[in-house]
N, C-alpha and C. Protein backbone atom coordinates (compact mmCIF):
# COMPACT_ATOMS: atom_id res chain seq x y z
N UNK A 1 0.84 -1.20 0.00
CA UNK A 1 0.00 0.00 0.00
C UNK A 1 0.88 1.25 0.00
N UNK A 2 0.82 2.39 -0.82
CA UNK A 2 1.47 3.53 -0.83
C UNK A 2 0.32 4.55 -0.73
N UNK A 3 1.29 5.57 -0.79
CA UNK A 3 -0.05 6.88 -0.62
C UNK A 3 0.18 7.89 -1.48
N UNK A 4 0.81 6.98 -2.77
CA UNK A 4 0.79 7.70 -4.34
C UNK A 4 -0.62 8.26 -4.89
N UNK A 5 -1.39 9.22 -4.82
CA UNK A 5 -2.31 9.11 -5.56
C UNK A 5 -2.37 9.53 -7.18
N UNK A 6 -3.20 8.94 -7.76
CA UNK A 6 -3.17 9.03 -9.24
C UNK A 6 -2.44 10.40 -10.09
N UNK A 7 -2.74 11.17 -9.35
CA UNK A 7 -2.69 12.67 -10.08
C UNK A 7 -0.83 12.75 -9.90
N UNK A 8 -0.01 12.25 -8.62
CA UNK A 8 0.99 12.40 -8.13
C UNK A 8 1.53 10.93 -9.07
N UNK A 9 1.41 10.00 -8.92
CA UNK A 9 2.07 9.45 -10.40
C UNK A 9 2.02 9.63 -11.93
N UNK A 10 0.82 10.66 -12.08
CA UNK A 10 0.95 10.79 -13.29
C UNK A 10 2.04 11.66 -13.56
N UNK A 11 2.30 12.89 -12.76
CA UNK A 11 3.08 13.96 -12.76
C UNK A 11 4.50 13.27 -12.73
N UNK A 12 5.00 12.38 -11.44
CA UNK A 12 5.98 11.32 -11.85
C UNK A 12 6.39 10.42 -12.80
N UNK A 13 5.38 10.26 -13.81
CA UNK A 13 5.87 9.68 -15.35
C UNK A 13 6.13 10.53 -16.30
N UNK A 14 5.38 11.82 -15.87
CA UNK A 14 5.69 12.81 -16.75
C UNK A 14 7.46 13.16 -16.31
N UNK A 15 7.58 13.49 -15.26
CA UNK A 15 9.07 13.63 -14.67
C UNK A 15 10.09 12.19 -14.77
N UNK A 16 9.54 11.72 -15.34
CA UNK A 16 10.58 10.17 -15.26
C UNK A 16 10.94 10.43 -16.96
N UNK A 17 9.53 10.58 -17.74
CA UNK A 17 9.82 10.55 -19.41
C UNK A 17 10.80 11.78 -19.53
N UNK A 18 10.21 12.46 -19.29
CA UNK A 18 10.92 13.99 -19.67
C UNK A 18 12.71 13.98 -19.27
N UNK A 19 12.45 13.62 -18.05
CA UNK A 19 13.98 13.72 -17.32
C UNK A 19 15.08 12.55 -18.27
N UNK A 20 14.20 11.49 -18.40
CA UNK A 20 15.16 10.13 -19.07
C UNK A 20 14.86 10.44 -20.29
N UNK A 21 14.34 11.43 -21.48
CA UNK A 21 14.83 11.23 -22.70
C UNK A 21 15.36 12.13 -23.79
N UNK A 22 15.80 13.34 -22.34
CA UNK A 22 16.41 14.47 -22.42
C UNK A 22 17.89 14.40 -22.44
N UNK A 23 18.23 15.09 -23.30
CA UNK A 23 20.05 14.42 -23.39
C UNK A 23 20.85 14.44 -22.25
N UNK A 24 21.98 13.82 -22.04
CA UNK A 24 22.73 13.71 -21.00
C UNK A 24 23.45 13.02 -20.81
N UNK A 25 24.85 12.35 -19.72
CA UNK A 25 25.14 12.02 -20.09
C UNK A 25 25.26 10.50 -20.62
N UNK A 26 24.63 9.87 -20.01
CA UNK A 26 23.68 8.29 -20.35
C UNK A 26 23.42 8.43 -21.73
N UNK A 27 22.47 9.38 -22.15
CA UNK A 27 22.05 9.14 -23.24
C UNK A 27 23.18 9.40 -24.59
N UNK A 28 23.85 10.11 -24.09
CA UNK A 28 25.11 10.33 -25.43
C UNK A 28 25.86 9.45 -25.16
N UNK A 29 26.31 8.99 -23.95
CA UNK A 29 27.27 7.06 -24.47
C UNK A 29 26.41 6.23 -24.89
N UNK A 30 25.18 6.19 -25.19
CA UNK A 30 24.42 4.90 -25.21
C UNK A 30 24.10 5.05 -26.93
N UNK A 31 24.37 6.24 -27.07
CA UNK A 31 23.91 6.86 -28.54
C UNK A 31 25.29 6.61 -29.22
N UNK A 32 26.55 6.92 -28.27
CA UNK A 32 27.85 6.52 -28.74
C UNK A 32 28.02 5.33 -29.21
N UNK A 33 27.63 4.38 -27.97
CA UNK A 33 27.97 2.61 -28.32
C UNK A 33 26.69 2.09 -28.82
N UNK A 34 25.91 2.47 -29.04
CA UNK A 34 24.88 2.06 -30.26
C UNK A 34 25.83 2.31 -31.87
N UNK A 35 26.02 3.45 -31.69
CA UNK A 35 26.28 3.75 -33.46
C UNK A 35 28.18 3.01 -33.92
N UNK A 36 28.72 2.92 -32.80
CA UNK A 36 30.27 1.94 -32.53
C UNK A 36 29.72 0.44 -32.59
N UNK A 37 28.97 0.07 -31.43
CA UNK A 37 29.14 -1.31 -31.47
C UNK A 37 27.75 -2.23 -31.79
N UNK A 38 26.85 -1.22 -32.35
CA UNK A 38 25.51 -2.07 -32.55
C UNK A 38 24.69 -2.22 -31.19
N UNK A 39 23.52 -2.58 -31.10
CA UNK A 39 22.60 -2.77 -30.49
C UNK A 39 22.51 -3.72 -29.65
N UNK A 40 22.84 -5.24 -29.92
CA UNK A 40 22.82 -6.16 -28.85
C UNK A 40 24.11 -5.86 -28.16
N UNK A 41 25.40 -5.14 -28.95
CA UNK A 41 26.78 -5.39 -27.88
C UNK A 41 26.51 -4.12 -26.96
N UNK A 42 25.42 -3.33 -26.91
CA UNK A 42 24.97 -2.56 -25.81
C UNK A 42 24.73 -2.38 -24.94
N UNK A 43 23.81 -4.03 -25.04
CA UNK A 43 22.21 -4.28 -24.22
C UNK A 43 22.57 -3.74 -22.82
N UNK A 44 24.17 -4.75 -22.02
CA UNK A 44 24.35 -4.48 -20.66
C UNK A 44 24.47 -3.15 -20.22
N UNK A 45 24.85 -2.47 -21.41
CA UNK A 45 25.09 -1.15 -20.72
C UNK A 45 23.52 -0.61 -20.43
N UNK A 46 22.89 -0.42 -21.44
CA UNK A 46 21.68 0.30 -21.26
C UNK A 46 20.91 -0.69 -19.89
N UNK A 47 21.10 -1.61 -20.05
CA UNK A 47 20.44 -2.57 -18.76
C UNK A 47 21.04 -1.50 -17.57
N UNK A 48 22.56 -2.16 -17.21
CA UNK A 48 23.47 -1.34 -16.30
C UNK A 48 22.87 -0.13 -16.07
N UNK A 49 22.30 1.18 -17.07
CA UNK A 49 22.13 2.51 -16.37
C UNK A 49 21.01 2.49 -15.95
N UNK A 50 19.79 1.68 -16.42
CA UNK A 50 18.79 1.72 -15.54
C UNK A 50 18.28 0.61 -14.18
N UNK A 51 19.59 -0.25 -14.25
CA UNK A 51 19.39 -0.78 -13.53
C UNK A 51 20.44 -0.19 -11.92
N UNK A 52 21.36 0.37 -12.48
CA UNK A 52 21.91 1.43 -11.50
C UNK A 52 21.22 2.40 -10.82
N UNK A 53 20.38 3.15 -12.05
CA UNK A 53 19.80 4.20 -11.28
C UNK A 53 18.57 3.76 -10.64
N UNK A 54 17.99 2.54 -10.96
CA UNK A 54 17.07 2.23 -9.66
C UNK A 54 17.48 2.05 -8.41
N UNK A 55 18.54 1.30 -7.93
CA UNK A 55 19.09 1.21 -6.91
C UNK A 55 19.76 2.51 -6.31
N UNK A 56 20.38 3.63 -7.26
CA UNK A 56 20.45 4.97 -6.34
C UNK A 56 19.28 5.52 -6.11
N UNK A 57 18.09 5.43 -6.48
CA UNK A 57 16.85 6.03 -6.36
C UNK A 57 16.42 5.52 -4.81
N UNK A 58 16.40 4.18 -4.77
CA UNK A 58 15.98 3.72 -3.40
C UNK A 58 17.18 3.56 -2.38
N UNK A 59 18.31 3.97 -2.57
CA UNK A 59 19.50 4.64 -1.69
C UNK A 59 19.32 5.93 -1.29
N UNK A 60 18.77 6.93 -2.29
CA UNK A 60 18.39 7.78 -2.14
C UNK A 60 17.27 8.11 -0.63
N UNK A 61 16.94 7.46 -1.59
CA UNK A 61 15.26 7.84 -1.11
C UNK A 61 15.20 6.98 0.66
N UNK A 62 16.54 6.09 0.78
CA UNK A 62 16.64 5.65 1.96
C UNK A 62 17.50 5.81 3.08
N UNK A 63 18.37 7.04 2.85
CA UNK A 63 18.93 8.03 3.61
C UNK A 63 19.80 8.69 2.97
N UNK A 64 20.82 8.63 1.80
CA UNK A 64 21.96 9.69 1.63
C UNK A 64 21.07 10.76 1.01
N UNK A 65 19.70 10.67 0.72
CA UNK A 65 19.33 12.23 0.39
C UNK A 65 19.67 12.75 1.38
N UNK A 66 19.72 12.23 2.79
CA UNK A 66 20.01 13.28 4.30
C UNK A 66 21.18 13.33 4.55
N UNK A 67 21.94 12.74 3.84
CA UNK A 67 23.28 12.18 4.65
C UNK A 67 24.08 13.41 3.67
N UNK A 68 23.54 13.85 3.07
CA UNK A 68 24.40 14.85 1.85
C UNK A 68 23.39 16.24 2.44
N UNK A 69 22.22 16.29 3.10
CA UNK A 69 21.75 17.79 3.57
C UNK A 69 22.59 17.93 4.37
N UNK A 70 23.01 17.04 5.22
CA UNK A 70 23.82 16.93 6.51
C UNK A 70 24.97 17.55 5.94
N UNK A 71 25.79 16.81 4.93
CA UNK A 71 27.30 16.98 4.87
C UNK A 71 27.20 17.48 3.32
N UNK A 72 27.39 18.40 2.81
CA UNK A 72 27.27 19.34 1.99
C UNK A 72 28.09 18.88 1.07
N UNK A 73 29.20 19.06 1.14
CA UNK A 73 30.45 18.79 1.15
C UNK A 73 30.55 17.56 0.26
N UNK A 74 29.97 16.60 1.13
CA UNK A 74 30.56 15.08 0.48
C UNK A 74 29.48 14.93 -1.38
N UNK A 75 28.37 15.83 -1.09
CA UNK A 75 28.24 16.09 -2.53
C UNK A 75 28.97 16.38 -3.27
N UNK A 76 29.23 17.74 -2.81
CA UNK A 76 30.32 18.15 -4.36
C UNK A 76 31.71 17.45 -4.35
N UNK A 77 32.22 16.89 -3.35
CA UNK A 77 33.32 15.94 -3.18
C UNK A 77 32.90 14.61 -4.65
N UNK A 78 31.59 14.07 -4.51
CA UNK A 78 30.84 13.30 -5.47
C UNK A 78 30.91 13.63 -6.89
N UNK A 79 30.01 15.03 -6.72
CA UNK A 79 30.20 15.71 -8.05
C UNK A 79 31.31 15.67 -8.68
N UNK A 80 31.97 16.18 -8.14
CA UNK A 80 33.54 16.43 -8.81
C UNK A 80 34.72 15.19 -8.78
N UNK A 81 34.17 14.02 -8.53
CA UNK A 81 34.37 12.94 -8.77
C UNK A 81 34.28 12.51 -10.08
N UNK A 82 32.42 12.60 -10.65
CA UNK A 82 31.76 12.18 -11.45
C UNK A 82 32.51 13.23 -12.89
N UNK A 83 32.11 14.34 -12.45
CA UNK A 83 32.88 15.10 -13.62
C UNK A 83 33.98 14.58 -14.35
N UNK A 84 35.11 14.53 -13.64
CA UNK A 84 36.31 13.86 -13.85
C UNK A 84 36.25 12.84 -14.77
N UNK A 85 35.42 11.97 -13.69
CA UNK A 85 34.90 10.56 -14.70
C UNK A 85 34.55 10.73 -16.30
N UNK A 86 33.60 11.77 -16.23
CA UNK A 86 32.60 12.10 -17.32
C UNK A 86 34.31 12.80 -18.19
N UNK A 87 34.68 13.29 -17.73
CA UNK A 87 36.01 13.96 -19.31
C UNK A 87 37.08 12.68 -19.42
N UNK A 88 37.27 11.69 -18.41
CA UNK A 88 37.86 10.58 -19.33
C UNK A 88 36.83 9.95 -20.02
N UNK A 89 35.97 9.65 -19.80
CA UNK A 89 34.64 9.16 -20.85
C UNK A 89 34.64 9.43 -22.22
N UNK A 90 34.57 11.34 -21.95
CA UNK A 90 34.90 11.82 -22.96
C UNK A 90 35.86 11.63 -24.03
N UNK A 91 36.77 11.41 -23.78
CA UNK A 91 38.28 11.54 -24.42
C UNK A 91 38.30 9.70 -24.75
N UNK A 92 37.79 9.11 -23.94
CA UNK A 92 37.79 7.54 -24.46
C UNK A 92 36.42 7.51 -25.64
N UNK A 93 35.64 8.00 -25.85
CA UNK A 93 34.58 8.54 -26.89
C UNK A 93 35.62 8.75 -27.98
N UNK A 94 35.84 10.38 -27.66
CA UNK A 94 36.98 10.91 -28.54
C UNK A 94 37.80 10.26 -29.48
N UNK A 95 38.35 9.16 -28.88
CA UNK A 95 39.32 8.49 -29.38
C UNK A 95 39.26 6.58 -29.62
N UNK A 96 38.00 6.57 -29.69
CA UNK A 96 37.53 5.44 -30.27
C UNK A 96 38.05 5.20 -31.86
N UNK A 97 38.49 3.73 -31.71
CA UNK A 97 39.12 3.25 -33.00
C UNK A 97 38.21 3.32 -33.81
N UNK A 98 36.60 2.59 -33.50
CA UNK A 98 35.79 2.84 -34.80
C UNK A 98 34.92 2.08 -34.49
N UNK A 99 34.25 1.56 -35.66
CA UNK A 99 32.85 0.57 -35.42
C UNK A 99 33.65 -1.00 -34.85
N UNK A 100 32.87 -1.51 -34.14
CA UNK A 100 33.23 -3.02 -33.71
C UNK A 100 33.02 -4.15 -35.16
N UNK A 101 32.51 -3.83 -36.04
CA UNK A 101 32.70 -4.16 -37.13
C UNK A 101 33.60 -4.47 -38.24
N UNK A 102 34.14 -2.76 -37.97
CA UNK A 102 35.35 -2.31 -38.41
C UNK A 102 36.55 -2.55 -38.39
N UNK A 103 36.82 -3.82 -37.26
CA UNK A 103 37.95 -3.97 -36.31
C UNK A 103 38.23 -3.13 -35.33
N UNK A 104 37.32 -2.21 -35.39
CA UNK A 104 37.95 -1.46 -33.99
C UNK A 104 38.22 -1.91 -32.59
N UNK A 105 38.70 -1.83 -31.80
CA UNK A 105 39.65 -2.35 -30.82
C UNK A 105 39.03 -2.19 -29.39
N UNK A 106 38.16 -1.08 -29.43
CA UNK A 106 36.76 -0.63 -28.91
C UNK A 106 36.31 -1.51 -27.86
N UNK A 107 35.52 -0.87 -27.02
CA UNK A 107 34.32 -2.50 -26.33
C UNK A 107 33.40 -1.41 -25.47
N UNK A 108 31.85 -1.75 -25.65
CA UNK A 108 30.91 -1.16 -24.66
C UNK A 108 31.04 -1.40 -23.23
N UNK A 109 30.90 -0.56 -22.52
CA UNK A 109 30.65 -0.61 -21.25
C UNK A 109 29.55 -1.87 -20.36
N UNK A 110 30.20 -2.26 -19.58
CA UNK A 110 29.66 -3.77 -19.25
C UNK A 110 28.41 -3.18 -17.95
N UNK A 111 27.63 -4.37 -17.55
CA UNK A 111 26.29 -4.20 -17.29
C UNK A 111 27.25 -3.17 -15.54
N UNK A 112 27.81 -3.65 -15.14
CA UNK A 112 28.07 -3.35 -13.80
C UNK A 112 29.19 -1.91 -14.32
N UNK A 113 29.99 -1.66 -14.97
CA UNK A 113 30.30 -0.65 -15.25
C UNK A 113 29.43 0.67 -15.26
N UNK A 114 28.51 0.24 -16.27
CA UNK A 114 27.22 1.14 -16.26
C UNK A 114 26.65 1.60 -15.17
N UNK A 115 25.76 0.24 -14.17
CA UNK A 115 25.32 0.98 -13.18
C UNK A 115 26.37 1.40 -12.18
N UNK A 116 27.53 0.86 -12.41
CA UNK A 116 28.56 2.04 -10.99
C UNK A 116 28.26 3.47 -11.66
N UNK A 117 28.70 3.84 -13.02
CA UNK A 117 28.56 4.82 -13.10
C UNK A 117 27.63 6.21 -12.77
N UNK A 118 26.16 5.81 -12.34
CA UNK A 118 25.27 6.39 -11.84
C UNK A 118 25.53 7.14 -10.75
N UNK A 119 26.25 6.47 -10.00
CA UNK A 119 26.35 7.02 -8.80
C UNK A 119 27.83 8.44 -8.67
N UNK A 120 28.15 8.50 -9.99
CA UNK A 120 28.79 9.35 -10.20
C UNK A 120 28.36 10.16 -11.19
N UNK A 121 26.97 10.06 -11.43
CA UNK A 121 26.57 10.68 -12.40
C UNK A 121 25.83 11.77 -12.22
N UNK A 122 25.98 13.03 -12.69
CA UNK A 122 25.66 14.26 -11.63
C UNK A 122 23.98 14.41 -12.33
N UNK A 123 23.62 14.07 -13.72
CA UNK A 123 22.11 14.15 -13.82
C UNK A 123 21.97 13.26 -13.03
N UNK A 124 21.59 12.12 -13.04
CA UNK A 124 20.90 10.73 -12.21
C UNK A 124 21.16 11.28 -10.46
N UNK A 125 21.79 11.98 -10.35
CA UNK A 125 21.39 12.22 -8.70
C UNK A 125 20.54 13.82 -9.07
N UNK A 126 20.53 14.39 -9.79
CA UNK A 126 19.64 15.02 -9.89
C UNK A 126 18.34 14.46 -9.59
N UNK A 127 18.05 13.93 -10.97
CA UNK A 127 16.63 12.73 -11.10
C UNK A 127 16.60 12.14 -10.34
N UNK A 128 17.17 11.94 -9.46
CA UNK A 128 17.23 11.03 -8.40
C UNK A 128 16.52 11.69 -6.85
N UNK A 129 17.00 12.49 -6.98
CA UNK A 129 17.23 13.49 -5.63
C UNK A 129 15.54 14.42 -5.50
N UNK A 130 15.24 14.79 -7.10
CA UNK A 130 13.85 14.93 -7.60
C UNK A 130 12.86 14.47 -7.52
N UNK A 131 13.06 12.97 -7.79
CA UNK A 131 11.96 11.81 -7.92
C UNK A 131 11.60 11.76 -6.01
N UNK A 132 12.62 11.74 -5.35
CA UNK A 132 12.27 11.19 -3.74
C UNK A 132 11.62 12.58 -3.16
N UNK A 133 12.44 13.53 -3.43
CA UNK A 133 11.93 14.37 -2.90
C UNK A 133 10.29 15.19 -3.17
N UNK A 134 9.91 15.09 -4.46
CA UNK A 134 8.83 15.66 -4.72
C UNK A 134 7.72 14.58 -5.08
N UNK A 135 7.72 13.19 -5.28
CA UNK A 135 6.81 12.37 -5.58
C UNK A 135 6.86 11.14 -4.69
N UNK A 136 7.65 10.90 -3.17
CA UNK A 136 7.19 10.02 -2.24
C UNK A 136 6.47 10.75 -1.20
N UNK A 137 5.51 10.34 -0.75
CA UNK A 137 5.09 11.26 0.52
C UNK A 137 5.25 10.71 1.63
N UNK A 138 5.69 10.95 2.55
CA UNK A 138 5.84 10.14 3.86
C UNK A 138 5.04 8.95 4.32
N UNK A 139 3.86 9.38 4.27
CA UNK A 139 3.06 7.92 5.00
C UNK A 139 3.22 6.91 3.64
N UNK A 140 3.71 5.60 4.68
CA UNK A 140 3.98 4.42 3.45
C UNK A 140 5.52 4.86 2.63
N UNK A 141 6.14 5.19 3.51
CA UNK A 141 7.45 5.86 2.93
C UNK A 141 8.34 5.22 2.18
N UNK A 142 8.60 3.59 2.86
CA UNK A 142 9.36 2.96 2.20
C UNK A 142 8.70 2.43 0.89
N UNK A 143 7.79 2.09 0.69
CA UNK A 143 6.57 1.59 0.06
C UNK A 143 6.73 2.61 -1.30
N UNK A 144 6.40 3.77 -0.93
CA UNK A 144 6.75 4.77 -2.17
C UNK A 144 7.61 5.02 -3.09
N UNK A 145 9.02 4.73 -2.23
CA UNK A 145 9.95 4.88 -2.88
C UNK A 145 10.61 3.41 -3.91
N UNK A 146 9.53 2.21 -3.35
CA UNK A 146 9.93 1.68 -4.77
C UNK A 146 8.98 1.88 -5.69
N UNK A 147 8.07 2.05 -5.40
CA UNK A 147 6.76 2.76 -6.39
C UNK A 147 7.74 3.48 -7.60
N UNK A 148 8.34 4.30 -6.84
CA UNK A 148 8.54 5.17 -7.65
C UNK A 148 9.65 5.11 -8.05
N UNK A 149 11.15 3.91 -7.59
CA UNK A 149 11.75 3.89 -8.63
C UNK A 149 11.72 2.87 -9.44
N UNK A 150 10.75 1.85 -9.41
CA UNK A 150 10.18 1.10 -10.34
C UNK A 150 9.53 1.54 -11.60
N UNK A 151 8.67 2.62 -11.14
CA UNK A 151 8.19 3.50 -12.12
C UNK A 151 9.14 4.03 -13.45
N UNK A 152 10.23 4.79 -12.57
CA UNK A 152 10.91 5.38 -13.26
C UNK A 152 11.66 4.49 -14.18
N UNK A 153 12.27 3.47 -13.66
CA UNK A 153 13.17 2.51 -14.37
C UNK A 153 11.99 2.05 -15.31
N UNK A 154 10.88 1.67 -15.37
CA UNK A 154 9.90 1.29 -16.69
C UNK A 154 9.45 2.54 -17.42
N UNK A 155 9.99 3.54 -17.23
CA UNK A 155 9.89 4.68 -18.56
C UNK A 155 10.55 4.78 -18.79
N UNK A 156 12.33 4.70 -17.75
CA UNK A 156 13.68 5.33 -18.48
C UNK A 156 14.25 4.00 -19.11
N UNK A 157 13.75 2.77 -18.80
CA UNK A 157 14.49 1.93 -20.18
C UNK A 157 13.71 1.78 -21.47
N UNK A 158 12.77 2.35 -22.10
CA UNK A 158 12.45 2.51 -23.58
C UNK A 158 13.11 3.91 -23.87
N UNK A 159 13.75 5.13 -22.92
CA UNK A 159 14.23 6.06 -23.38
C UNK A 159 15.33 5.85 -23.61
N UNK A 160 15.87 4.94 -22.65
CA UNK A 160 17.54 4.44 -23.04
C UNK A 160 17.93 3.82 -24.44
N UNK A 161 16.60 2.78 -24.78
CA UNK A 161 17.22 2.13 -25.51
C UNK A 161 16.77 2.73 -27.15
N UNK A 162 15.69 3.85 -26.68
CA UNK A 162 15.75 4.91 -28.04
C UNK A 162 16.71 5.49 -28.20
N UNK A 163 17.30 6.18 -27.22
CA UNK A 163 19.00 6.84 -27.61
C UNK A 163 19.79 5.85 -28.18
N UNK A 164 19.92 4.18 -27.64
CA UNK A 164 20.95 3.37 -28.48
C UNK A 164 20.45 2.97 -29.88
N UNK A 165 18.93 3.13 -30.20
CA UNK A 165 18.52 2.31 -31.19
C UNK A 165 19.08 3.74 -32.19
N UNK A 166 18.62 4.81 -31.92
CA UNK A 166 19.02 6.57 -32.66
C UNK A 166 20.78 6.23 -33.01
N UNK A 167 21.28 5.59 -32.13
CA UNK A 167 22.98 5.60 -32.38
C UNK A 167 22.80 4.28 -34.06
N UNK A 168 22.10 3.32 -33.35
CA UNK A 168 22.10 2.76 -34.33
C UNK A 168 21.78 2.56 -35.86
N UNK A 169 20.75 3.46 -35.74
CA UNK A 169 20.45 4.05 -36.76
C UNK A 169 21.27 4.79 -37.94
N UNK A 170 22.30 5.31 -37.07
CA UNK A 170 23.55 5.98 -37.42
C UNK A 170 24.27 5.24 -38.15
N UNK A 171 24.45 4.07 -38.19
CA UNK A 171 25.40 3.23 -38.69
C UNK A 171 25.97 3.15 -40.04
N UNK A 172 24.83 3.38 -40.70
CA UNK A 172 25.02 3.35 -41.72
C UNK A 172 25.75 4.10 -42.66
N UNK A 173 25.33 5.53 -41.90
CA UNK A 173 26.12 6.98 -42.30
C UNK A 173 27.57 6.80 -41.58
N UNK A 174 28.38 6.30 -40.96
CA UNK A 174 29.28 6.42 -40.06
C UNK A 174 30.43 5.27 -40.36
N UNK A 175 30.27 4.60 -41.60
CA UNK A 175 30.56 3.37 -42.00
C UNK A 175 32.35 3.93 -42.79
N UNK A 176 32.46 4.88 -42.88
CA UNK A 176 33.97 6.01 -43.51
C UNK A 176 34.88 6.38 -42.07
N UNK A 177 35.39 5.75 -41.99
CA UNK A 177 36.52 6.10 -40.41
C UNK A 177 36.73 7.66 -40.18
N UNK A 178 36.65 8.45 -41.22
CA UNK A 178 36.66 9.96 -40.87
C UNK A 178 35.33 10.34 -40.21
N UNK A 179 34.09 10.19 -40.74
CA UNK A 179 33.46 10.25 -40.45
C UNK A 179 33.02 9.77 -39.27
N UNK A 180 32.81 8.99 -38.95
CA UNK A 180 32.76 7.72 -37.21
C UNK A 180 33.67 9.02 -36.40
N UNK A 181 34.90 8.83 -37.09
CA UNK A 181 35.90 9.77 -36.08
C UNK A 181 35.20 11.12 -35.77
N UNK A 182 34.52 12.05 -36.37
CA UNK A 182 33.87 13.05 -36.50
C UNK A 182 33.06 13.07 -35.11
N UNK A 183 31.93 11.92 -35.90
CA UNK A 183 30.82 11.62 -35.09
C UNK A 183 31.26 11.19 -33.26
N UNK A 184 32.07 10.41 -33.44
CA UNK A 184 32.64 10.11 -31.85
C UNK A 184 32.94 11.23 -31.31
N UNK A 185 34.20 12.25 -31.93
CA UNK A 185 34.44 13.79 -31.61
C UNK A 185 33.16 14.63 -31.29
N UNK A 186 32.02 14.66 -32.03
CA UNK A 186 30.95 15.41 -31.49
C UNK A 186 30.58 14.89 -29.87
N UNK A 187 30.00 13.47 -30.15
CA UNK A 187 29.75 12.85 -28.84
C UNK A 187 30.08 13.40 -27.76
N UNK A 188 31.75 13.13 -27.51
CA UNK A 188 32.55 13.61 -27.04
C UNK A 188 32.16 15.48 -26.19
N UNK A 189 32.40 15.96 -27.09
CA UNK A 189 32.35 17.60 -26.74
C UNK A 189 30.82 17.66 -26.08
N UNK A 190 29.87 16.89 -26.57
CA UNK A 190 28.56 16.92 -25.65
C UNK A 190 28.51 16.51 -24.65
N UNK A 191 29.44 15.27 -24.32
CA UNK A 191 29.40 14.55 -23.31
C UNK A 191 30.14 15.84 -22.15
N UNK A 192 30.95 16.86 -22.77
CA UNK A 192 31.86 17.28 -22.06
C UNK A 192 30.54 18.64 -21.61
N UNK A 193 30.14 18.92 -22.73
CA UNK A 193 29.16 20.08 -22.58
C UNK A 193 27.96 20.16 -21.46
N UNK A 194 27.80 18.84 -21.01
CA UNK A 194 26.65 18.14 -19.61
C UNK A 194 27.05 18.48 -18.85
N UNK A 195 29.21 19.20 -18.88
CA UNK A 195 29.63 19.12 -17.21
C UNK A 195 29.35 20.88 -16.69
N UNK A 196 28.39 21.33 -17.96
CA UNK A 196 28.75 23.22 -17.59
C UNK A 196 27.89 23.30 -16.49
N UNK A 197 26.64 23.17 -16.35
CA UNK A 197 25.66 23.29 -15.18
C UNK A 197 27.09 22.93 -14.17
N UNK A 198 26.93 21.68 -14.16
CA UNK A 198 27.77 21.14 -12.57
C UNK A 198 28.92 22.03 -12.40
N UNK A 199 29.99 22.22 -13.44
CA UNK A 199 30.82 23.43 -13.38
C UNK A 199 30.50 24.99 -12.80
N UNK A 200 29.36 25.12 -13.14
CA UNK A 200 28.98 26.47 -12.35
C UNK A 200 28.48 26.23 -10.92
N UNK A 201 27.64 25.19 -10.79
CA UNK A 201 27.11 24.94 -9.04
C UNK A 201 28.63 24.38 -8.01
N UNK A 202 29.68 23.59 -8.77
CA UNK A 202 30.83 23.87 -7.97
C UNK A 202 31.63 24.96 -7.48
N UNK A 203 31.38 25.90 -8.89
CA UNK A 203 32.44 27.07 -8.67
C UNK A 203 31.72 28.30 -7.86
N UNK A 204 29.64 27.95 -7.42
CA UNK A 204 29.35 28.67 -7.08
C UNK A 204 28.55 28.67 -5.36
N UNK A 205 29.10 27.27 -5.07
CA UNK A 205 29.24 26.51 -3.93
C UNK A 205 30.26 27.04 -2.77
């Protein structure tokens, strides 16, 4: 029994779709190793990010949302963890040999790679931090919060795997090693372009 009512999950699918199929950085590696390595050599990853971010959702939602009001600090200590992470990402994007087809030398991110990455991932504790805070309500507390990251994880994996199927789609055009190289280089600079928000709330912290 929860004490979701209708009107308050609808607003939460609306915030689950919107949030998961809005670019970021999940969705530009998944769009990366879709259009590199095809669709099934994906699967774990896209599994991995939503299966990560369910489990930070109900971590969340089961004390470090407090444990970070408390200690301020060990957020952006996090953040600026994840960042980091996110510009070698980048630069391993960047510098991808090519399609797995191609011979490239390449390999997608594995199911547990993926979901570690969440937890360094400065949208997904956003969405994360969002989802608990504005769509569980206290009574039935624990109860809610898988409500709701169950929820979320069954809207954000058809958004995931539209960003990899969109990479895949790509394939065809991307099949000229200059080109791929191009396309990875864009990736890349977007992937890097996700870190400006977090770059300004550090430097303005």
């Amino acid at each position: 029994m929860t004490a979701l009512t209708p009107e308050l999950l609808a607003a939460l699918a609306l915030f689950a779709f919107v949030s998961s199929i809005t670019p970021g950085p999940n969705n530009t590696m998944l769009m990366a190793s879709g259009a590199n390595f095809g669709f099934r050599a994906s699967i774990p990853h896209l599994m991995g990010v939503s299966g990560g971010f369910f489990i930070l959702v109900v971590a969340v939602g089961l004390g470090l949302g407090g444990l970070f009001s408390a200690y301020p600090e060990l957020h952006d200590i996090l953040s600026a963890a994840g960042g980091l992470y996110l510009l070698w990402l980048a630069w391993k994007i960047a510098t991808s040999k090519g399609m797995a087809t191609s011979g490239g030398s390449g390999k997608p991110q594995t199911f547990l790679q993926a979901a570690a990455f969440q937890w360094v991932n400065p949208k997904a504790w956003a969405m994360a931090l969002g989802a608990v805070t504005a769509y569980a309500p206290r009574e039935h507390y624990v109860a809610n919060i898988l409500v709701v990251s169950l929820i979320f994880v069954a809207i954000n994996l058809p958004c995931v795997m539209s960003w990899t199927g969109f990479g895949v789609g790509l394939r065809r055009f991307l099949d000229r090693p200059a080109v791929l190289r191009g396309f990875n280089i864009v990736m890349a600079l977007l992937l890097v372009a996700s870190l400006i928000p977090l770059a300004f709330e550090l430097l303005g912290s």
